[in-house]
C-alpha atoms as a PDB file:
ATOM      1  CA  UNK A   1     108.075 -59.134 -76.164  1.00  0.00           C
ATOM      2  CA  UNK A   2     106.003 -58.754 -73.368  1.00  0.00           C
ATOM      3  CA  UNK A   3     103.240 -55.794 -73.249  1.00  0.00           C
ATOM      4  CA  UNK A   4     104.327 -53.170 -70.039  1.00  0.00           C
ATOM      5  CA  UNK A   5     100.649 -51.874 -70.472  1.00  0.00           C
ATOM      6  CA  UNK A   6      99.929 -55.662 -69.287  1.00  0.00           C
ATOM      7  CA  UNK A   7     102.743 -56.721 -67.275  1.00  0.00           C
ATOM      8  CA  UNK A   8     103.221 -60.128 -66.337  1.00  0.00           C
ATOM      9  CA  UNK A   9     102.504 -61.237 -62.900  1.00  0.00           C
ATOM     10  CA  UNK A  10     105.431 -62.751 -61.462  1.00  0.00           C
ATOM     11  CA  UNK A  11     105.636 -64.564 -57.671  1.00  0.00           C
ATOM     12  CA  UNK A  12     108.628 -64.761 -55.983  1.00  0.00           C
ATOM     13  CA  UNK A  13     109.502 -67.565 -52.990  1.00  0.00           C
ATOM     14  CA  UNK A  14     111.430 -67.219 -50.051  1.00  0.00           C
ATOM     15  CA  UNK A  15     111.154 -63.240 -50.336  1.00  0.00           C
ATOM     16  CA  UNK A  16     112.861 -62.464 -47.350  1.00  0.00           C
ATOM     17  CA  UNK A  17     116.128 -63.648 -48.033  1.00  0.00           C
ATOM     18  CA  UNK A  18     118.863 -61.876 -50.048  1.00  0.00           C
ATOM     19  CA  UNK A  19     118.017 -63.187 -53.364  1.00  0.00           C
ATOM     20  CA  UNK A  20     114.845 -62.648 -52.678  1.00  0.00           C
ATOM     21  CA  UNK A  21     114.673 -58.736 -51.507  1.00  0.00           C
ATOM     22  CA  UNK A  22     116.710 -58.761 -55.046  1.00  0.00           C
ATOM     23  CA  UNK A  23     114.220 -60.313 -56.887  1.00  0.00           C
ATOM     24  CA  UNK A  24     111.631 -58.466 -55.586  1.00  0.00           C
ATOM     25  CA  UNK A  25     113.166 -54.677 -56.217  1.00  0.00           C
ATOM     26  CA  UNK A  26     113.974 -56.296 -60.180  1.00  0.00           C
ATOM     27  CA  UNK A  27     110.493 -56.893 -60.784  1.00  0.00           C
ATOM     28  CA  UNK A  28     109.285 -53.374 -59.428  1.00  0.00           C
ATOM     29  CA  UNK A  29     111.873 -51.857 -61.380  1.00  0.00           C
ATOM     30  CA  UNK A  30     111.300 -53.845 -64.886  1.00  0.00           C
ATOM     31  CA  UNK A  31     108.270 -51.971 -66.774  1.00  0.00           C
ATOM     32  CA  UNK A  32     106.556 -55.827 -67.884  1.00  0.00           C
ATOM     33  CA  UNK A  33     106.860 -57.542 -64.898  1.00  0.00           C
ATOM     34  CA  UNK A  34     104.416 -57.154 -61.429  1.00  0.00           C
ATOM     35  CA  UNK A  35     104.776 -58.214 -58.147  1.00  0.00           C
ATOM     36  CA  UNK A  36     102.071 -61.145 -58.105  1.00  0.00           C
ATOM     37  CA  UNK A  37     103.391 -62.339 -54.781  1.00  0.00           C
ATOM     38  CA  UNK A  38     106.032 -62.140 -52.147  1.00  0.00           C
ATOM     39  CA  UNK A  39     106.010 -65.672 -50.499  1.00  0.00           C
ATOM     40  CA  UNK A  40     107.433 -66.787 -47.001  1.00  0.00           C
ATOM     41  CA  UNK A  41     107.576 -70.251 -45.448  1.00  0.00           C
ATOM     42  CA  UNK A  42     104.338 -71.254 -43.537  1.00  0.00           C
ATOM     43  CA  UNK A  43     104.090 -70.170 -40.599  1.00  0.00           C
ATOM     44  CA  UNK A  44     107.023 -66.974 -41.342  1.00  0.00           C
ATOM     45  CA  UNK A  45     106.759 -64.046 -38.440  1.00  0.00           C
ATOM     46  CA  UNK A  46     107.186 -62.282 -41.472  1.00  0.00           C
ATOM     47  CA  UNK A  47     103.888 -63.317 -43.158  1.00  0.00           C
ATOM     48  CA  UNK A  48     101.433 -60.145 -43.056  1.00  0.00           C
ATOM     49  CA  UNK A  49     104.104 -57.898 -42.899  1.00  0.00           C
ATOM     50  CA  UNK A  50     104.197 -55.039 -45.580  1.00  0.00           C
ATOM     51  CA  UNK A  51     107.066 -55.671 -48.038  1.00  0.00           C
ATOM     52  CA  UNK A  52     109.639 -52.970 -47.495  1.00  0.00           C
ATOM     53  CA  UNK A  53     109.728 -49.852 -49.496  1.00  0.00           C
ATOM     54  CA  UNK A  54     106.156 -51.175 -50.438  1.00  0.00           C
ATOM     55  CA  UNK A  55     104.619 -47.417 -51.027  1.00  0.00           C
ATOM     56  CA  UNK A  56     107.878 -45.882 -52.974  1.00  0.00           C
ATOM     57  CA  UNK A  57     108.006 -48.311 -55.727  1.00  0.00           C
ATOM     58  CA  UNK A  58     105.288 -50.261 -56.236  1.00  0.00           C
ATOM     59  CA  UNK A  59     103.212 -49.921 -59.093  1.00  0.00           C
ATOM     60  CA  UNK A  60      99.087 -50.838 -59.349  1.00  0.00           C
ATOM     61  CA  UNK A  61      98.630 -54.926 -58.714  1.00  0.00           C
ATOM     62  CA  UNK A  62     102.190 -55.131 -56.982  1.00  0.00           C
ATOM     63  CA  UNK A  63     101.709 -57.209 -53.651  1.00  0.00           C
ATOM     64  CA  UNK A  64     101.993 -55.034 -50.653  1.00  0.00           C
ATOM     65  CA  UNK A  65     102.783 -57.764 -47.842  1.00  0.00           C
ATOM     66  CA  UNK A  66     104.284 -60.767 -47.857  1.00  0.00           C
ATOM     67  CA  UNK A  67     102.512 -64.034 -47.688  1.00  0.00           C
ATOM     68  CA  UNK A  68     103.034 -67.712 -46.412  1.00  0.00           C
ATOM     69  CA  UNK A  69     100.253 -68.584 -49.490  1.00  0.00           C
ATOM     70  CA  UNK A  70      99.582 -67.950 -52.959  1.00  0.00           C
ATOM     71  CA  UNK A  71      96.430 -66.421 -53.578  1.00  0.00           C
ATOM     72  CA  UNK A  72      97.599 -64.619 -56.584  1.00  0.00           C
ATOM     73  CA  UNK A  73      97.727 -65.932 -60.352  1.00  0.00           C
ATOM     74  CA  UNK A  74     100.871 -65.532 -61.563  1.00  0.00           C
ATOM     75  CA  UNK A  75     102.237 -66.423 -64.784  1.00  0.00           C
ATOM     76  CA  UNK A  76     105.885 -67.356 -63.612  1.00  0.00           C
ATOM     77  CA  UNK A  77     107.642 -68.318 -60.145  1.00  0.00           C
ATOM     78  CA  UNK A  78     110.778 -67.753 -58.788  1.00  0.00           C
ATOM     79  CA  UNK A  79     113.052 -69.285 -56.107  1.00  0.00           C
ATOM     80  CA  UNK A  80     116.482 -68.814 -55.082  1.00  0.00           C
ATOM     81  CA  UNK A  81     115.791 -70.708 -51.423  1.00  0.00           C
ATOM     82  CA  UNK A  82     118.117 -73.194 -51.674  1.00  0.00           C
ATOM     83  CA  UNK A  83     118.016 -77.201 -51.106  1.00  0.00           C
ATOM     84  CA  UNK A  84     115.757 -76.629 -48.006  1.00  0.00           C
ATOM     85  CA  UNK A  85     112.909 -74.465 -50.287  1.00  0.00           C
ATOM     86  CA  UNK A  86     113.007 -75.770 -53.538  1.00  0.00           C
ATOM     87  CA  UNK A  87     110.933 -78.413 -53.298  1.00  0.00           C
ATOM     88  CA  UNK A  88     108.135 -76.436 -51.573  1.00  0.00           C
ATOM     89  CA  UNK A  89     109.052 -73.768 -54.477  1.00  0.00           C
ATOM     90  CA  UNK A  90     108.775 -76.775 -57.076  1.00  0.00           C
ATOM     91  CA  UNK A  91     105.270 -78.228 -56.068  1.00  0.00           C
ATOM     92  CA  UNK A  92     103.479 -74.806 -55.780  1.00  0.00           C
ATOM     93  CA  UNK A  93     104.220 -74.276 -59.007  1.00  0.00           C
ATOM     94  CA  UNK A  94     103.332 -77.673 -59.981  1.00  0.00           C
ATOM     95  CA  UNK A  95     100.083 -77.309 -58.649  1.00  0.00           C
ATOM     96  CA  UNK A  96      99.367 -73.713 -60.129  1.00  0.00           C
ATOM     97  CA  UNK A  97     100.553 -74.861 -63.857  1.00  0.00           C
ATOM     98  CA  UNK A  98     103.265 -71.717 -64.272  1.00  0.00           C
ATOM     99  CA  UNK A  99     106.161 -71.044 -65.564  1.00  0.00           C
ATOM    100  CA  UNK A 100     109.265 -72.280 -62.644  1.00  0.00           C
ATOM    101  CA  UNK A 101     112.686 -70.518 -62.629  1.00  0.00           C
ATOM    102  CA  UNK A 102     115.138 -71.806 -60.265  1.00  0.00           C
ATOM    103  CA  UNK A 103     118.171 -70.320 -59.296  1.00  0.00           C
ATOM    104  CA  UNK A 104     118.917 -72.620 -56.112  1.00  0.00           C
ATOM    105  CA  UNK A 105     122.290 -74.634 -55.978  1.00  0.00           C
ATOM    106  CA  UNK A 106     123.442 -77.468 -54.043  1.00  0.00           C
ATOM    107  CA  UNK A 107     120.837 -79.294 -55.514  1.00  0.00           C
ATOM    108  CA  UNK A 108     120.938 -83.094 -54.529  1.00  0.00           C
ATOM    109  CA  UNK A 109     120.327 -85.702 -57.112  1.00  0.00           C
ATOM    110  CA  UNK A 110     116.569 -86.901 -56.191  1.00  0.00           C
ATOM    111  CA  UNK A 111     116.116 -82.744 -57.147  1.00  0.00           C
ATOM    112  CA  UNK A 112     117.769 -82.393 -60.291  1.00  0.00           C
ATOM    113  CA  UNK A 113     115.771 -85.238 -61.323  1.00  0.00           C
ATOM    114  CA  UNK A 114     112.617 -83.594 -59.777  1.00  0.00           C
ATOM    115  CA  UNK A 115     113.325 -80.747 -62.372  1.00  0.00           C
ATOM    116  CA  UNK A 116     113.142 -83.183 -65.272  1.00  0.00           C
ATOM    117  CA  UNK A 117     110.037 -84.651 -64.503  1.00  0.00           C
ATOM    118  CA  UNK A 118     108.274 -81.400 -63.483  1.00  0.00           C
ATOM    119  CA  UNK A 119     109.323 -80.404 -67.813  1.00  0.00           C
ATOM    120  CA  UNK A 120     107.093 -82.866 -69.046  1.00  0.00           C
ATOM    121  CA  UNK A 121     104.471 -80.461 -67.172  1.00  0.00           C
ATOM    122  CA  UNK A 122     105.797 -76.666 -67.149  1.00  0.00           C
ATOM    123  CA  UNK A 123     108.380 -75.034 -68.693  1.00  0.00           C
ATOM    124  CA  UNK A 124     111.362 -75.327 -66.192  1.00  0.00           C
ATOM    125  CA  UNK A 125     114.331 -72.776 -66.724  1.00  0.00           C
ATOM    126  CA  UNK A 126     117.204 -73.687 -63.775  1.00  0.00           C
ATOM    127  CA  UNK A 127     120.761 -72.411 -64.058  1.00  0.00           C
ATOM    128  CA  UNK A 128     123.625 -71.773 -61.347  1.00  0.00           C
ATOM    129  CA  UNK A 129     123.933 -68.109 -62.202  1.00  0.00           C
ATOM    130  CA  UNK A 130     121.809 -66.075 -64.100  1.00  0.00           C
ATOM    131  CA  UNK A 131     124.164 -63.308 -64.957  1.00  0.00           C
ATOM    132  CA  UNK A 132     123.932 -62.478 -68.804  1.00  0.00           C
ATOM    133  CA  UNK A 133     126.965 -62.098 -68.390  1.00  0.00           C
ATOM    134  CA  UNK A 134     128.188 -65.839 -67.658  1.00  0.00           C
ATOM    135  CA  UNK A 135     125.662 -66.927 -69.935  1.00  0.00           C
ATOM    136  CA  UNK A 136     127.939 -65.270 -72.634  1.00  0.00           C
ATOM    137  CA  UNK A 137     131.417 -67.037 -70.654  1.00  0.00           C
ATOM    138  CA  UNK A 138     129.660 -69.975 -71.169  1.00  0.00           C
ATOM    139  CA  UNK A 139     129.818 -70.289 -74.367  1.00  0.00           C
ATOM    140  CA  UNK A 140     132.597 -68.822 -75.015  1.00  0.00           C
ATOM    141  CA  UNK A 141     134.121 -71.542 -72.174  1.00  0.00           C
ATOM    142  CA  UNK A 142     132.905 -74.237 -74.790  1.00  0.00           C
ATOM    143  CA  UNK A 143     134.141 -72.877 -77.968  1.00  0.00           C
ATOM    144  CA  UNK A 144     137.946 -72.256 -76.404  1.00  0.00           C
ATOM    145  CA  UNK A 145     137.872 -76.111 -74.353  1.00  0.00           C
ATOM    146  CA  UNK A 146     137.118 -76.883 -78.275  1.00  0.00           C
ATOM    147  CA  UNK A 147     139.939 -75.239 -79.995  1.00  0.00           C
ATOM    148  CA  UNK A 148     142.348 -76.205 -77.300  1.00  0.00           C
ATOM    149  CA  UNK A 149     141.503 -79.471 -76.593  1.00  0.00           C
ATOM    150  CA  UNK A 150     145.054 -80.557 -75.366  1.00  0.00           C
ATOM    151  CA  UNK A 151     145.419 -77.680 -72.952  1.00  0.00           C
ATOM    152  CA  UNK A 152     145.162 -77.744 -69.410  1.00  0.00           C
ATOM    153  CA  UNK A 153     141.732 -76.296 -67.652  1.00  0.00           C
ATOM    154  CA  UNK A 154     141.480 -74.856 -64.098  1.00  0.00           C
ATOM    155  CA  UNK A 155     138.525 -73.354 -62.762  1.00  0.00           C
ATOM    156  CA  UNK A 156     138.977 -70.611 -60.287  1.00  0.00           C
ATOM    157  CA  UNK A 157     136.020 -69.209 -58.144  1.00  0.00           C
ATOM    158  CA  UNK A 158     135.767 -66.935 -55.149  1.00  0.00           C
ATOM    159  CA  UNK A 159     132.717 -66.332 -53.282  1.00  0.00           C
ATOM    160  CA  UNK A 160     131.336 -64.925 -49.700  1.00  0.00           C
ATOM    161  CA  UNK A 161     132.147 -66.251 -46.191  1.00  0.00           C
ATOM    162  CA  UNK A 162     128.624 -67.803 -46.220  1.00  0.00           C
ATOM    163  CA  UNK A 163     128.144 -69.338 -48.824  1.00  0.00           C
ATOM    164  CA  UNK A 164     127.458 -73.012 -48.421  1.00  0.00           C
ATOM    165  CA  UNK A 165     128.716 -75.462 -51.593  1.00  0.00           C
ATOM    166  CA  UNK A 166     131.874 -75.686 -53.109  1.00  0.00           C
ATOM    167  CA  UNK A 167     132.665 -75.143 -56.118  1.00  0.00           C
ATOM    168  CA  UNK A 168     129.800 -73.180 -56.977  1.00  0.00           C
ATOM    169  CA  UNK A 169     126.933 -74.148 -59.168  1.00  0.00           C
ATOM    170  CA  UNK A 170     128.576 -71.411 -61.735  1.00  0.00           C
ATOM    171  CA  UNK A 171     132.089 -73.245 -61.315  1.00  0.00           C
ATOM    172  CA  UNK A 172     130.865 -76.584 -61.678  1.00  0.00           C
ATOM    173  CA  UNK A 173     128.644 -75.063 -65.118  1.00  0.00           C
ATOM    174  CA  UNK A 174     131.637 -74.312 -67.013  1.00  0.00           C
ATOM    175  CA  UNK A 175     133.419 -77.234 -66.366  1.00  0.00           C
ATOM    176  CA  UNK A 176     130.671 -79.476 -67.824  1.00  0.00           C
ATOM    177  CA  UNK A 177     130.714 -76.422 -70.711  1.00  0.00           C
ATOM    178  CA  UNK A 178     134.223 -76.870 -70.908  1.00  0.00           C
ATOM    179  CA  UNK A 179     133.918 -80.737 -71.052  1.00  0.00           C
ATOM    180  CA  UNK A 180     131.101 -80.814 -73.796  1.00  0.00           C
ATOM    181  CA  UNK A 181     133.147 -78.594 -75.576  1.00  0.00           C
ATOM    182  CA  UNK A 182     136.111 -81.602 -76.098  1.00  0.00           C
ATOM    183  CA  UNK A 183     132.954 -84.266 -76.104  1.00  0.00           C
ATOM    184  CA  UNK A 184     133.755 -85.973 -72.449  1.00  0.00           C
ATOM    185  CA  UNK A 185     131.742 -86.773 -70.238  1.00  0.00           C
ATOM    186  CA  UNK A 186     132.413 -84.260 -67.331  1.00  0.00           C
ATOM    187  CA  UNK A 187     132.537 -86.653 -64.281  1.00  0.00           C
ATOM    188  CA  UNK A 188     135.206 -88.845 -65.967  1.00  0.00           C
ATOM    189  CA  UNK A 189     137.771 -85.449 -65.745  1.00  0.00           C
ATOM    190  CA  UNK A 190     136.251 -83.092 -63.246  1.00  0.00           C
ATOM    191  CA  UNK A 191     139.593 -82.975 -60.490  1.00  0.00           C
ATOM    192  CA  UNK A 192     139.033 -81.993 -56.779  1.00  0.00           C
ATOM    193  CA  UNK A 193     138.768 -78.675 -55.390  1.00  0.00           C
ATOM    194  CA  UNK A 194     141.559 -79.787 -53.454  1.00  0.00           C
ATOM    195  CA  UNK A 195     143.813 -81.916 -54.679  1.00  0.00           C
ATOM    196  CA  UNK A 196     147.524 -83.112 -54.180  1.00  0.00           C
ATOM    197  CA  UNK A 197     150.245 -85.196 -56.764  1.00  0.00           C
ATOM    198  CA  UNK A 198     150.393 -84.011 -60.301  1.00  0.00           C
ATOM    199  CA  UNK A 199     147.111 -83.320 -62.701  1.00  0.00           C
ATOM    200  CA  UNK A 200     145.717 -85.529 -64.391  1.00  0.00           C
ATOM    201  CA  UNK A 201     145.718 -85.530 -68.245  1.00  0.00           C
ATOM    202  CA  UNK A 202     142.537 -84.069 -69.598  1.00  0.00           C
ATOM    203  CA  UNK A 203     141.662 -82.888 -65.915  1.00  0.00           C
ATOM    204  CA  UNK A 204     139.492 -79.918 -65.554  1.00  0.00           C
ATOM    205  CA  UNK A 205     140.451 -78.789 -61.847  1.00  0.00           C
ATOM    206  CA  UNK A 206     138.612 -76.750 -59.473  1.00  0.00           C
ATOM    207  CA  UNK A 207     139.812 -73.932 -57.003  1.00  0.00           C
ATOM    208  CA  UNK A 208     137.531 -72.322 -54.274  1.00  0.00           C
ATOM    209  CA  UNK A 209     138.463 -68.732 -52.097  1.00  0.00           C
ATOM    210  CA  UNK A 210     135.568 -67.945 -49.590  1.00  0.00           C
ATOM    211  CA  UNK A 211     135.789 -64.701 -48.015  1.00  0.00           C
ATOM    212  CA  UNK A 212     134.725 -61.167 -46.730  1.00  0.00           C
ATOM    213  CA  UNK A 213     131.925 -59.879 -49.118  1.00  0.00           C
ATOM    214  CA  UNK A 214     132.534 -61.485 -52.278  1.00  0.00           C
ATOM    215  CA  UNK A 215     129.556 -61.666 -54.353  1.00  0.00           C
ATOM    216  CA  UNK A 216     131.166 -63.770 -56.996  1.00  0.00           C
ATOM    217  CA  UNK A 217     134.246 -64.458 -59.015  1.00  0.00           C
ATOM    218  CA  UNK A 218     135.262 -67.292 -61.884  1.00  0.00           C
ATOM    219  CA  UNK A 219     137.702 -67.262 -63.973  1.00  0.00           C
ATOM    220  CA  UNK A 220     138.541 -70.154 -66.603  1.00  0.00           C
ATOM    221  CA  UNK A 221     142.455 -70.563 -67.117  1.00  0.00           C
ATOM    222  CA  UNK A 222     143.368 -72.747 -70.244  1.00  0.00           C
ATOM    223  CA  UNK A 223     147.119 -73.411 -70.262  1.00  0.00           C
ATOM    224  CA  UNK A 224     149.288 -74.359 -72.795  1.00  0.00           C
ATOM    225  CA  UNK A 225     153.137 -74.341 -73.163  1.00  0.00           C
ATOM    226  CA  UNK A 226     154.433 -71.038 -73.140  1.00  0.00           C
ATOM    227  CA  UNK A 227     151.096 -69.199 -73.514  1.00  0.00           C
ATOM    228  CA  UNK A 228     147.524 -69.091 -71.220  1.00  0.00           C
ATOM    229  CA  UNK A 229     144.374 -68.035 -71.962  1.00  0.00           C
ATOM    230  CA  UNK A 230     141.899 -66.736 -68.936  1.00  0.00           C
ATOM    231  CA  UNK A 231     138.399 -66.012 -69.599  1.00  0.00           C
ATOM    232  CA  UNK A 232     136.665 -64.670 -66.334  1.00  0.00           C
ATOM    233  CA  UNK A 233     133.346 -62.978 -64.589  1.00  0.00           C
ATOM    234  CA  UNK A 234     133.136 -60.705 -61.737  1.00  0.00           C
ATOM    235  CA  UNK A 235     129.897 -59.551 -60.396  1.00  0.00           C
ATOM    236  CA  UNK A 236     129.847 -56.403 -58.102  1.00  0.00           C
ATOM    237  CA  UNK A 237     126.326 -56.536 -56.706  1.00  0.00           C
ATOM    238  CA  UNK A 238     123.842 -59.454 -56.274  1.00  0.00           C
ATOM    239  CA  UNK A 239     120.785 -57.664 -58.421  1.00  0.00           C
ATOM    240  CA  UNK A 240     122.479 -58.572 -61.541  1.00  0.00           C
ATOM    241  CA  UNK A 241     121.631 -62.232 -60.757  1.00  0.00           C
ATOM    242  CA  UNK A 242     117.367 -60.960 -59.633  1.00  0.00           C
ATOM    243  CA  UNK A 243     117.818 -58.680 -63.376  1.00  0.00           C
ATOM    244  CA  UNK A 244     118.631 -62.035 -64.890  1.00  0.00           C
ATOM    245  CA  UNK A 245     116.029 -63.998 -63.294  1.00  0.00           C
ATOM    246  CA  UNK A 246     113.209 -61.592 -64.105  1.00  0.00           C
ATOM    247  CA  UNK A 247     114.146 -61.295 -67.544  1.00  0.00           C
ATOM    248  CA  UNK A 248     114.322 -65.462 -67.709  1.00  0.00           C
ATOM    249  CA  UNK A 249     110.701 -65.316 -65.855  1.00  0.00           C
ATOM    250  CA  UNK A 250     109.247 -63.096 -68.421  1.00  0.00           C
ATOM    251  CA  UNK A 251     110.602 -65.438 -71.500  1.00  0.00           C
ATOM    252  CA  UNK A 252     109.673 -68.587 -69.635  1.00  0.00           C
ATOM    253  CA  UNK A 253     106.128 -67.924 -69.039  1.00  0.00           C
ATOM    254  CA  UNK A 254     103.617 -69.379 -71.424  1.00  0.00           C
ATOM    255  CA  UNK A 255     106.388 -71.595 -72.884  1.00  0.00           C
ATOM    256  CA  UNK A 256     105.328 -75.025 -73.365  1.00  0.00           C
ATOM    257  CA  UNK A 257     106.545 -77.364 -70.881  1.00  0.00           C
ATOM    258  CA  UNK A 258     109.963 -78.240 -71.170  1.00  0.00           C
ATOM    259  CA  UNK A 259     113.852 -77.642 -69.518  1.00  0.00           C
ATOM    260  CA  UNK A 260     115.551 -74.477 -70.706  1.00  0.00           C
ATOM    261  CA  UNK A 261     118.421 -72.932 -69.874  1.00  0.00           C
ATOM    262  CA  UNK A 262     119.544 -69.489 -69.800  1.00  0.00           C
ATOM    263  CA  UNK A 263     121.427 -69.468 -72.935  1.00  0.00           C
ATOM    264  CA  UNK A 264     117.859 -69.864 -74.629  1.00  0.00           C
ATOM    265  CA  UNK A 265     117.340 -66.066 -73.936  1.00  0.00           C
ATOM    266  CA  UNK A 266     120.040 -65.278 -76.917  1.00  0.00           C
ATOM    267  CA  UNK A 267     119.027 -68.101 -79.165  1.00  0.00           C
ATOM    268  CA  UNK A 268     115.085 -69.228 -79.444  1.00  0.00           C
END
């Protein structure tokens, strides 16, 4: 467990966002972490600026403005910037040797495979959500697809107006957990999010809402004749996701290199 009389120095990129005011009021709050940085884009209007609340809650070593470069040594970075900042995100930490967690999704191919061969160098830890709580869903997503392997499997999730990819990273998550469970490869029975005719046998199917404030909702219906089963999530407030991350940052760092995933947290 890591020391709070020598907290770990933790970096967060793309600290002006949503996720990233988030991330950066988790790691004041959590006794063994620091603020090492709080990075912008290069050339940010933002850069130089003092980080808000800086004089209320930070703590001795904390950064106090936000920066468009890393002068700091931290142990562990984090980015929630999306498709556009991850690979910025990526190489820093590549080039610094730390710890990467990566909660950015829409991902394209050429970067999921970027995350594979930046293991074999740091210890990588990327998941769609990092909600304890869906780490727990997950599993429990696999063990049920298991047991009722002849049942039908929908996947319903609800999110914000704004938010960009559909399903969700989350959604898409417990589908594969739902297909490992039953030992299928997930792309040969992963149905539209929209979708006309009757389902397919074996289909895992996918249903999006986007609206008002949302911050997120999935629920996993298995279906059977004459009975149901519906395991589901709802998060009320986006810090649950920055709590997660933190905690996965303080884990991750000083790990040999390697891909983990947030279910490690319960289980190494």
């Amino acid at each position: 467990m890591t020391d709070t009389s020598n907290p770990t120095a933790v970096a967060v990129f793309g600290a002006t966002g949503r996720m990233g005011q988030a991330l950066v009021r988790a790691i004041r709050t959590e006794p063994r972490a620091r603020l090492a940085a709080a990075l912008v884009r290069s050339g940010s209007s933002s850069a130089g600026r003092v980080v808000p609340d800086f004089e209320a809650s930070a703590r001795d070593g904390d950064a106090e403005r936000y920066a468009d470069r890393l002068d700091a040594a931290p142990a562990a970075l984090i980015e929630f910037a999306g498709p556009a900042g991850f690979d910025a995100a990526l190489d820093l930490a590549l080039r610094r040797g730390i710890a990467f967690v990566s909660g950015s999704t829409g991902l394209s191919a050429p970067q999921l495979a970027a995350l594979d061969a930046a293991a074999t160098r740091i210890p990588v830890l990327w998941s769609a959500n990092f909600s304890l709580g869906i780490a727990v869903l997950t599993r429990l997503v696999r063990e049920a697809a298991a047991a009722l392997a002849d049942w039908d499997c929908e996947i319903v999730e609800a999110h914000h107006r704004h938010k960009r990819d559909a399903p969700s990273g989350t959604a898409l998550a417990l589908g594969r957990a739902a297909a490992e469970g039953r030992g299928v490869a997930f792309e040969s029975v992963a149905g539209a999010a929209s979708r006309s005719g009757e389902r397919r046998d074996g289909e895992i199917g996918f249903a999006v809402v986007r609206g008002g404030d949302v911050v997120g909702e999935h629920s996993v219906c298995l279906l059977g004749a004459g009975e149901r089963i519906e395991l589901g999530h709802r998060a009320t407030e986006r810090d649950i996701f920055a709590r997660g991350a933190v905690r996965a940052a303080l884990w991750l760092a000083g790990r040999a290199p390697g891909r983990y995933a947030l279910q490690d947290l319960f289980t190494r």
